[in-house]
Protein backbone atom coordinates (compact mmCIF):
# COMPACT_ATOMS: atom_id res chain seq x y z
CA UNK A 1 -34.20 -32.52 -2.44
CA UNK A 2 -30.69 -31.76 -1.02
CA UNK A 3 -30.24 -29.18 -4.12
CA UNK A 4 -33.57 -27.61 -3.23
CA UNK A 5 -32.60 -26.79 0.20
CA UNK A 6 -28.63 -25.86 -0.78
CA UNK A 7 -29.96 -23.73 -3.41
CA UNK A 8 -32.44 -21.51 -0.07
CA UNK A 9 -29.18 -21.95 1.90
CA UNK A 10 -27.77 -19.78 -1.07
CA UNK A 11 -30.40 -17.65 -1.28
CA UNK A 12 -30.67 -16.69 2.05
CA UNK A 13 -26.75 -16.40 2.16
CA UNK A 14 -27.00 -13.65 -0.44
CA UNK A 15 -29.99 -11.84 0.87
CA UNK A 16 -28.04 -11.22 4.23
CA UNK A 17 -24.91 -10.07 2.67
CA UNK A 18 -27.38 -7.63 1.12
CA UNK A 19 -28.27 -6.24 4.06
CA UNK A 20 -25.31 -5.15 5.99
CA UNK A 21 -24.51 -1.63 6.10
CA UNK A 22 -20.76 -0.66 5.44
CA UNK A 23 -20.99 2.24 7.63
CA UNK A 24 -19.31 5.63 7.53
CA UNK A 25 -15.88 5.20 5.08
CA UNK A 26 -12.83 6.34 6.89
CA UNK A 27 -11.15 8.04 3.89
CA UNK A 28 -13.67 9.15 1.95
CA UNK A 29 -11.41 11.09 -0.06
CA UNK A 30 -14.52 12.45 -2.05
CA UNK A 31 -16.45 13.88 0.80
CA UNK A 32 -15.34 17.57 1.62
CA UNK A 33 -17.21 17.34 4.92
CA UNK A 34 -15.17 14.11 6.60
CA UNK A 35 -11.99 16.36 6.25
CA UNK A 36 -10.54 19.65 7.86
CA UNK A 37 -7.89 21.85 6.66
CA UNK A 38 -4.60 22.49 7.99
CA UNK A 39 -4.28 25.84 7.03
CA UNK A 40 -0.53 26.71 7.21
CA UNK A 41 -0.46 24.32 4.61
CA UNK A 42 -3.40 23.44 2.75
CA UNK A 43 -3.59 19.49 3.67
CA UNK A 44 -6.55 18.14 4.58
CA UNK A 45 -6.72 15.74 8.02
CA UNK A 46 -9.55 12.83 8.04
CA UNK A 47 -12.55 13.83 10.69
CA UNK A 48 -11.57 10.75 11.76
CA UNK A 49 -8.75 11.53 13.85
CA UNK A 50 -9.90 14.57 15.44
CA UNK A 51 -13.86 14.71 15.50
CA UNK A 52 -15.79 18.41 15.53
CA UNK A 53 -12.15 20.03 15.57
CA UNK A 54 -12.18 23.53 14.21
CA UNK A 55 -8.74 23.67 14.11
CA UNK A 56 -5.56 20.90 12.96
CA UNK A 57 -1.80 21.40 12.15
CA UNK A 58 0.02 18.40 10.42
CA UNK A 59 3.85 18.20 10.39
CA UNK A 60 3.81 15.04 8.38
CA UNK A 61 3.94 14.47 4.70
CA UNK A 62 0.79 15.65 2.25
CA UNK A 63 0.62 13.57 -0.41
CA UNK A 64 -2.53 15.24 -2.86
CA UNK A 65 -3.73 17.41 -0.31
CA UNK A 66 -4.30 15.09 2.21
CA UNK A 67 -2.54 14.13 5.12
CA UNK A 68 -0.93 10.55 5.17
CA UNK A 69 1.88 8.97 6.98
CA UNK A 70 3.39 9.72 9.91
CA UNK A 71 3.56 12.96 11.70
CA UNK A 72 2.93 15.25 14.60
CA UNK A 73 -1.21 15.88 14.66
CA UNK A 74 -2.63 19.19 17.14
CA UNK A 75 -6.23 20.15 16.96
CA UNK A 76 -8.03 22.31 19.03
CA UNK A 77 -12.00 21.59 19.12
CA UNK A 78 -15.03 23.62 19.76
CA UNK A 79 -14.55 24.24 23.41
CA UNK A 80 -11.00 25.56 22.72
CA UNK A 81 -9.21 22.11 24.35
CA UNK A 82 -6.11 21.10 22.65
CA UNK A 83 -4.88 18.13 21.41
CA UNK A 84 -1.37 16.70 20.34
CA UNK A 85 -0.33 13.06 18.80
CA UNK A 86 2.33 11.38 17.45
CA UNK A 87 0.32 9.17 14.99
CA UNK A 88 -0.20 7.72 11.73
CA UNK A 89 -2.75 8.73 9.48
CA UNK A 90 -4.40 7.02 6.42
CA UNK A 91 -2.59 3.97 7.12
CA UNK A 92 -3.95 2.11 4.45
CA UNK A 93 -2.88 4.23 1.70
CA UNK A 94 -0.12 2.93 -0.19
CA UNK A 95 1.95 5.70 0.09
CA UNK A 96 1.76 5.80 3.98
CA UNK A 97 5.60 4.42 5.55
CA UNK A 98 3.31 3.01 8.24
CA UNK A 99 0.78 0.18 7.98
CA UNK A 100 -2.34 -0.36 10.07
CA UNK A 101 -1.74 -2.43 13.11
CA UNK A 102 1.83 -1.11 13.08
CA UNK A 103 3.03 1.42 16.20
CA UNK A 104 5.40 4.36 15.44
């Protein structure tokens, strides 16, 4: 009896785990669409970080295209606004000097 029910516990474990959604990736180094193009130099900056922007500068490092690391970020989105930040992008990437969770 007690394997009967473990074994619906199981199943009902798996079915769940089936289920959730993993949502949009962050890198998705892949997608052409989830990145815009610094232009002065070719490297590509994650939607992530700066939304609808039409425009992005990196000063940090481009590892592969794609920005990663630490650096000065400025966008400018549809409405013309500006914005500047002293951030980290693609923290997870092995190559980043920062980590997630980490401040620079």
């Amino acid at each position: 009896m007690m394997t009967k029910y473990l074994f619906i516990g199981l199943a009902l474990a798996i079915s769940g785990c089936a289920n959730v959604s993993s949502g949009p990736s962050l890198v998705a180094y892949h997608d052409d669409s989830a990145w815009v193009v610094d232009e002065a130099t070719q490297c590509k900056v994650n939607r992530y970080y700066v939304g609808n922007a039409q425009m992005v500068s990196w000063s940090g490092r481009c590892i592969d295209g794609f920005a990663i690391g630490e650096g000065i970020l400025v966008w400018v989105d549809e409405s013309g606004s500006k914005g500047v930040h002293s951030t980290c992008l693609q923290p997870d990437h092995f190559m980043s000097a920062c980590k997630m969770g980490s401040s620079i």
